[in-house]
Protein backbone atom coordinates (compact mmCIF):
# COMPACT_ATOMS: atom_id res chain seq x y z
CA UNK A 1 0.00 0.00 0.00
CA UNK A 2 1.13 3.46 -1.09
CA UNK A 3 1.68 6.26 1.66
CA UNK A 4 -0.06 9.65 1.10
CA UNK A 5 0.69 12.52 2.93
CA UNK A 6 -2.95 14.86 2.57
CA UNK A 7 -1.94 18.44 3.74
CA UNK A 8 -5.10 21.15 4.02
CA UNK A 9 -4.49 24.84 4.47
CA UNK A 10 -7.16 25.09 6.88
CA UNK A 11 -7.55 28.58 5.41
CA UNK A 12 -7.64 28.33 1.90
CA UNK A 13 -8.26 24.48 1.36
CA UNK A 14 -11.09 23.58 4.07
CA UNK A 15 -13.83 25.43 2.45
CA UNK A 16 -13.26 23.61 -0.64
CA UNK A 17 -13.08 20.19 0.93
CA UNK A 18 -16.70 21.25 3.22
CA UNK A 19 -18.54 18.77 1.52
CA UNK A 20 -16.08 16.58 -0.39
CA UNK A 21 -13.87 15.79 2.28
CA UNK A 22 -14.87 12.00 2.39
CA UNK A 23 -15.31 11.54 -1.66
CA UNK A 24 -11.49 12.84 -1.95
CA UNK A 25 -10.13 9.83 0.56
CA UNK A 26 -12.70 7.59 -1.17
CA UNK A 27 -10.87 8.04 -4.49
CA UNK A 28 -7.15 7.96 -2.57
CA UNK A 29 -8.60 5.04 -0.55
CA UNK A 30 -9.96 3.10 -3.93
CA UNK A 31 -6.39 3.73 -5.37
CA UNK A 32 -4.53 2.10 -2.49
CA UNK A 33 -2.86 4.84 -0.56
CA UNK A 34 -2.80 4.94 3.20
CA UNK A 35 -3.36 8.46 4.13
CA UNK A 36 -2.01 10.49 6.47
CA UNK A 37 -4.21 14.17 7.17
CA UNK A 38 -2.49 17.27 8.01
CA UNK A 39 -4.09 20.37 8.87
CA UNK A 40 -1.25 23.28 8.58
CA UNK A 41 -1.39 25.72 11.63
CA UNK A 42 0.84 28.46 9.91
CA UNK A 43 2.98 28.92 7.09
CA UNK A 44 6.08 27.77 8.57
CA UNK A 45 4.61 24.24 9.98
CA UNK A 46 3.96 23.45 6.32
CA UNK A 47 6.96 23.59 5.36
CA UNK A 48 8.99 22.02 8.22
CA UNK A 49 6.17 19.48 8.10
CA UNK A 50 6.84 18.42 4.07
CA UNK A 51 10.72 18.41 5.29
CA UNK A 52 10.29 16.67 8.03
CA UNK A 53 8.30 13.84 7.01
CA UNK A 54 8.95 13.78 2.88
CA UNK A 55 10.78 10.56 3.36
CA UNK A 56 7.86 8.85 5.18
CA UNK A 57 5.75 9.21 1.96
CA UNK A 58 5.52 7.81 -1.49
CA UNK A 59 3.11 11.18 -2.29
CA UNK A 60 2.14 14.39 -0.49
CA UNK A 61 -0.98 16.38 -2.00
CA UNK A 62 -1.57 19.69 -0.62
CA UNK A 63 -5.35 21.63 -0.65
CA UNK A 64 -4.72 25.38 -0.77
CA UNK A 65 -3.71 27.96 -3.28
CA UNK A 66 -0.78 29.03 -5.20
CA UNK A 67 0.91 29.99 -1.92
CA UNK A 68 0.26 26.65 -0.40
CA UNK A 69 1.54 24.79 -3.58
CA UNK A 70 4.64 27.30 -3.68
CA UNK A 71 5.20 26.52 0.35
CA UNK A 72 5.59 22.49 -0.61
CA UNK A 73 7.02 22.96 -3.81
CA UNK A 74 9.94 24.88 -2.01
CA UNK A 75 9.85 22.29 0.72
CA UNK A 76 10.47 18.90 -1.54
CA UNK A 77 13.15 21.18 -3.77
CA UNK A 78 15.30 22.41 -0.53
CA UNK A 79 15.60 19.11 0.76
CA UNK A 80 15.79 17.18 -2.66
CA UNK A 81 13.23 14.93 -2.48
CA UNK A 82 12.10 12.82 -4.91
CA UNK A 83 8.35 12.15 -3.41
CA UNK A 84 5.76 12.79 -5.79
CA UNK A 85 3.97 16.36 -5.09
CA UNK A 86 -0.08 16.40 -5.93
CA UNK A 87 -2.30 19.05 -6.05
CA UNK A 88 -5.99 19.83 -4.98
CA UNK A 89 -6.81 23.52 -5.98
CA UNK A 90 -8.31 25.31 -3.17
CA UNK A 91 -7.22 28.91 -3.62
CA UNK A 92 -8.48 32.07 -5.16
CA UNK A 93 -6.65 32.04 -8.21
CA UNK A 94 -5.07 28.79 -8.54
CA UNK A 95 -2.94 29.84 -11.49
CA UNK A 96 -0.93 26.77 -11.96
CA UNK A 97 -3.35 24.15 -11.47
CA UNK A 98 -5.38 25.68 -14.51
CA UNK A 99 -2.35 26.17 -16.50
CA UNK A 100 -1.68 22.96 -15.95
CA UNK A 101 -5.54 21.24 -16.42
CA UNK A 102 -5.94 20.40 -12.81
CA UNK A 103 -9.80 20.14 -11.84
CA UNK A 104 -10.47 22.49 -9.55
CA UNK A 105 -13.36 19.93 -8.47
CA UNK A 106 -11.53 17.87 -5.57
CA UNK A 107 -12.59 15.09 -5.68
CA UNK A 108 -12.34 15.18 -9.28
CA UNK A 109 -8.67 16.49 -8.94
CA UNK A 110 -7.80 13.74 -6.58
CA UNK A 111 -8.99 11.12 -9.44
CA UNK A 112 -5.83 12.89 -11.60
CA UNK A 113 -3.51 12.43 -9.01
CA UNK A 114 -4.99 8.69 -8.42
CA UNK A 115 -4.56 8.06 -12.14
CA UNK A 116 -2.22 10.40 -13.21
CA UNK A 117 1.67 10.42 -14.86
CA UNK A 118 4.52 11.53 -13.11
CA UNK A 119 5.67 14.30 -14.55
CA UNK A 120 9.44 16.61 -14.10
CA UNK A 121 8.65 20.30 -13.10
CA UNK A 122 10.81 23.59 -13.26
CA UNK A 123 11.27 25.44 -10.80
CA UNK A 124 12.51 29.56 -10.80
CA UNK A 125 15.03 30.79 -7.99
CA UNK A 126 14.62 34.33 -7.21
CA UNK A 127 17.43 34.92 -5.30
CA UNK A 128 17.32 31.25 -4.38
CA UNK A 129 13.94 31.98 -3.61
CA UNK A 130 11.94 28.99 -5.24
CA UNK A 131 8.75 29.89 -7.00
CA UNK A 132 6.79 27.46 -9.12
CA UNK A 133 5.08 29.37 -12.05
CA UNK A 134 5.72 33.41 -11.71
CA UNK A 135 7.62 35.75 -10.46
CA UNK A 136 7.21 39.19 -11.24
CA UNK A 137 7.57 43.09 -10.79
CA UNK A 138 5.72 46.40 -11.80
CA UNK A 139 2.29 47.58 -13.02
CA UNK A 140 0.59 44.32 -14.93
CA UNK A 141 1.70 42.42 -12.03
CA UNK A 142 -0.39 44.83 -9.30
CA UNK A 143 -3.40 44.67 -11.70
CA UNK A 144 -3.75 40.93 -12.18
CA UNK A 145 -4.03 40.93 -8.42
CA UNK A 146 -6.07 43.87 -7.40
CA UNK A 147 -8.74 43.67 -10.38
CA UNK A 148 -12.04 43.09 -8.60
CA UNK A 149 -12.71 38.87 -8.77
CA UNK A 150 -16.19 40.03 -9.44
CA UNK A 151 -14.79 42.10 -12.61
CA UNK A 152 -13.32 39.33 -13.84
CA UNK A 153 -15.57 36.63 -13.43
CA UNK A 154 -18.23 39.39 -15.80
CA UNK A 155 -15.24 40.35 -17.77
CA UNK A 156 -12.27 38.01 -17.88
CA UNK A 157 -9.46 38.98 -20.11
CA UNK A 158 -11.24 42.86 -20.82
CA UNK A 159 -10.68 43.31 -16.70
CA UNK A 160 -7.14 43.34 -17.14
CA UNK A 161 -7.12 45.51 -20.02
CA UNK A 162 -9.85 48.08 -18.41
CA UNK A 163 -7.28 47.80 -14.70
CA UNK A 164 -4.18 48.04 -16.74
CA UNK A 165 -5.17 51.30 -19.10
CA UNK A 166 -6.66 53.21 -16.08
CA UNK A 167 -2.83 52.84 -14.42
CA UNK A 168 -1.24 53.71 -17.09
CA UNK A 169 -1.31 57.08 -16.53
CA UNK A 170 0.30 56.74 -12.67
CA UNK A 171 2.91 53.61 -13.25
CA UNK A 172 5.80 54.10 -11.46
CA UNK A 173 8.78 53.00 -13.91
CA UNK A 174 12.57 51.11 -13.26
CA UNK A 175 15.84 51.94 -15.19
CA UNK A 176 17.06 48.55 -15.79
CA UNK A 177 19.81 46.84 -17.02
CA UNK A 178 18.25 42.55 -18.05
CA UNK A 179 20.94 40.38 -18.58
CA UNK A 180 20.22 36.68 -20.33
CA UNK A 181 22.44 34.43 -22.90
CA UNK A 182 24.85 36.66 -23.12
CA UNK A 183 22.25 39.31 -24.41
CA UNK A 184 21.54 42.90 -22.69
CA UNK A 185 18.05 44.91 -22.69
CA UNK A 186 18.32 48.44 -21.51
CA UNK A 187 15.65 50.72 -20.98
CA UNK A 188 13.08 52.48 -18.45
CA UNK A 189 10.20 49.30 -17.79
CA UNK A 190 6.80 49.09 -15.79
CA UNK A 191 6.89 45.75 -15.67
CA UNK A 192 9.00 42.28 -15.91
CA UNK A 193 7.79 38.53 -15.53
CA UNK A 194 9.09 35.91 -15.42
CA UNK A 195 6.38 32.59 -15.91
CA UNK A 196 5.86 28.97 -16.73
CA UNK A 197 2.14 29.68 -16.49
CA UNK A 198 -0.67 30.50 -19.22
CA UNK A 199 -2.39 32.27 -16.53
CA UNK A 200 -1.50 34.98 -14.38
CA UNK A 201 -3.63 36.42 -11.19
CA UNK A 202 -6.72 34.97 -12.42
CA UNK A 203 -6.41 35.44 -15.68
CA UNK A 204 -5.66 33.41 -18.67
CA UNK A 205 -3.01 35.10 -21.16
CA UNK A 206 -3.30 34.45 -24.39
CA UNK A 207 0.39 35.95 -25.57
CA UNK A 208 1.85 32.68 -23.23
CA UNK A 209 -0.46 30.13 -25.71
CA UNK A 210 3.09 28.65 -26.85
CA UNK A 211 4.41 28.13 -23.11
CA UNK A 212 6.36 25.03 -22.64
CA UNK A 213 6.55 23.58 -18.98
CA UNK A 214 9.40 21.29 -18.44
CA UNK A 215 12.12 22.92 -21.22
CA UNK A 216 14.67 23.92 -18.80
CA UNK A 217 13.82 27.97 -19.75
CA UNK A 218 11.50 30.32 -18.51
CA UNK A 219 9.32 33.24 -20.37
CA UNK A 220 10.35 36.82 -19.63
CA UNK A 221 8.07 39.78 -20.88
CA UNK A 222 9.34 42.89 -20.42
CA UNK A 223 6.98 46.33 -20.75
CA UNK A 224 8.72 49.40 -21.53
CA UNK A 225 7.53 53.25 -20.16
CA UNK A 226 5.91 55.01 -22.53
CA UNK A 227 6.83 58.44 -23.20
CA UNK A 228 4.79 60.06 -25.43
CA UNK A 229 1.17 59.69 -27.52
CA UNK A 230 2.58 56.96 -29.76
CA UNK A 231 4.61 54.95 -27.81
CA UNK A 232 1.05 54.58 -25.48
CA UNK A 233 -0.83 53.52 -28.53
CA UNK A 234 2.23 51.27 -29.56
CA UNK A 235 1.18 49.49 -25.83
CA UNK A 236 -2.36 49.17 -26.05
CA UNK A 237 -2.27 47.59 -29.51
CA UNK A 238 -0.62 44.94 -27.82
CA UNK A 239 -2.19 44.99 -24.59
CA UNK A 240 -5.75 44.33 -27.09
CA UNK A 241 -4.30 42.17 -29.66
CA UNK A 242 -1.87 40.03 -27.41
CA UNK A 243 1.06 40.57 -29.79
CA UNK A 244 4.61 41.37 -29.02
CA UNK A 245 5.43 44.65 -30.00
CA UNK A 246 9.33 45.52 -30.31
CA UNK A 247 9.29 48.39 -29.10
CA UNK A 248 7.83 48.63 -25.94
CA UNK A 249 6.99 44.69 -25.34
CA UNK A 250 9.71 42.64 -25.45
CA UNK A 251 9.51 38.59 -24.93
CA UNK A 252 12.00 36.18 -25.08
CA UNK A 253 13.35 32.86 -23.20
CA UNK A 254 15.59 32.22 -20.81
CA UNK A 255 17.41 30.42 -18.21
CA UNK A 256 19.45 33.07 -16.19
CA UNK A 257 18.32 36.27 -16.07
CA UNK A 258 19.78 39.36 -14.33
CA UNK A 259 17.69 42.40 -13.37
CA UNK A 260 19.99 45.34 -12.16
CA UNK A 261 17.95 48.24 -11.20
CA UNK A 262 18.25 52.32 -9.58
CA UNK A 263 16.05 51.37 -7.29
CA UNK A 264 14.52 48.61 -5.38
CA UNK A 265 12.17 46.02 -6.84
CA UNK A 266 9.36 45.02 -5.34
CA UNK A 267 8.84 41.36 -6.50
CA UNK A 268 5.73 38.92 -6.27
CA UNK A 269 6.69 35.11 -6.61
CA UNK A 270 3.42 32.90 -7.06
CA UNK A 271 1.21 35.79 -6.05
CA UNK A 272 2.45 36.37 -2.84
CA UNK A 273 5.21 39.01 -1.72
CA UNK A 274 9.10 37.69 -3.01
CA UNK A 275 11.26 40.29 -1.56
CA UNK A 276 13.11 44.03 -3.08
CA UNK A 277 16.01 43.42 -4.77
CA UNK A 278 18.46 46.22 -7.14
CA UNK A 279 20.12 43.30 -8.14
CA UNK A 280 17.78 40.06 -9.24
CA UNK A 281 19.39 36.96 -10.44
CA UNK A 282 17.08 34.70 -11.27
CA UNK A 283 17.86 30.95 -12.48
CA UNK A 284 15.60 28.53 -13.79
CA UNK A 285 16.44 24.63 -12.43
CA UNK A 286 15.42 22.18 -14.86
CA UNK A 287 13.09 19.15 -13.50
CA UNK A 288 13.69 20.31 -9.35
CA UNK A 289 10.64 18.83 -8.66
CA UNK A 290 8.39 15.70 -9.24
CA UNK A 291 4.33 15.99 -9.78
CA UNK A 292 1.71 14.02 -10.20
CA UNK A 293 -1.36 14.87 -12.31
């Protein structure tokens, strides 16, 4: 019999499991796991919980959001484990399981893990800072969180573009330096992400269609200032239409990336705060983890 590891965010993760609880360990039970039920009292007993008892397990599935997912992501990858990590979506946004075609139906979500493939995932280090699908600076990364859920349950995509329009006007901007491949981008940016995600605080993004999960490289869009009428105009087409534009949007691939800035920046790492940094290295490590979905 298989050992499972079931960690709830009692926070996040209970409310979805309210009247599923039972179906979920019906499916792990029909599938031969023994399982093990943690409820997480903070952030930091997650963690030392996956560390502590990793080796115990043959899988550990977590119930929460991105954050939660992040926490035990981080958790198997510091102490190199090679237990399987599941997932059971129970957060607001739950960017990567829906990038990823996780049901965000638990019980239905456990069935993947019950049946599903192991699969290699890439991890980003921000700063050694692990983060499992974005990490990211500036004024498209404020929006995709603070845009009303309401707004973009009624609006999806058009919420983003409405949010990111109206902040146009007030964007604070960074003189970088962006270092990658032995390339250099120079210039006065709003915003910079770095993703392995199609979606992005909610919201799916049609310009990462392409995205490739497990390649070793991350994608990093970077969204330059704009100075005048045209330059604006330049941004919105591609804000609208979804299309790089090389002059103020650029996108590219990449590994190792180095952010040098004048001032701090404030980054978010799989929606939650990452850290400010005038110097960002950040390094993408092929197949850190193993999933199962």
């Amino acid at each position: 019999m298989k050992k499972l590891l079931f960690i709830i965010n009692p926070i996040s993760g209970k409310q979805t499991l309210d009247d599923c609880l039972m179906d979920v360990l019906d499916v792990f039970d029909r599938a031969d796991y023994e399982v093990t039920i943690h409820f997480t009292r903070d952030l930091d007993d997650l963690s030392e919980t996956v560390k502590r008892r990793h080796s115990e397990f043959d899988t550990i599935v977590c119930c929460g959001g991105d954050g939660t997912l992040n926490l035990c992501a981080s958790a198997l990858y510091e102490v190199n484990s090679t237990t399987l990590l599941g997932c059971i979506p129970g957060g607001t946004t739950n960017d990567f399981a829906n990038s990823r075609r996780i049901n965000t139906y638990a019980p239905a979500a456990a069935e993947q893990i019950a049946g599903g493939s192991e699969r290699d995932v890439d991890l980003g280090l921000l700063c050694g800072k692990p983060f499992i699908y974005v990490a990211a600076f500036g004024i498209l990364a404020d929006v995709s969180y603070q845009t009303s859920r309401e707004l973009k349950t009624n609006l999806g995509y058009a919420a983003y573009l409405i949010e990111g329009i109206k902040a146009l006007t007030t964007s604070k901007s960074y003189q970088l330096k962006i270092t990658h491949d032995g390339q250099m981008l120079e210039g006065d940016f709003i915003h910079g992400m770095v993703s392995n995600s199609r979606r992005v605080g909610g919201l799916e993004m049609p310009i990462m269609k392409n995205v490739l999960f497990d390649d070793g490289e991350m994608e990093v869009i970077m969204v330059r200032k704009p100075h005048n009428a045209a330059e604006t105009q330049k941004l919105l087409n591609v804000l609208v239409t979804q299309t790089p534009d090389n002059d103020m949007v650029h996108m590219f691939t990449a590994k190792d990336i180095r952010f040098e800035s004048d001032s701090e920046l404030n980054w978010t790492i799989d929606g939650e705060y990452g850290g400010a940094y005038t110097d960002t290295r950040i390094h993408v490590e092929e197949a850190a983890i193993k999933m199962i979905f």
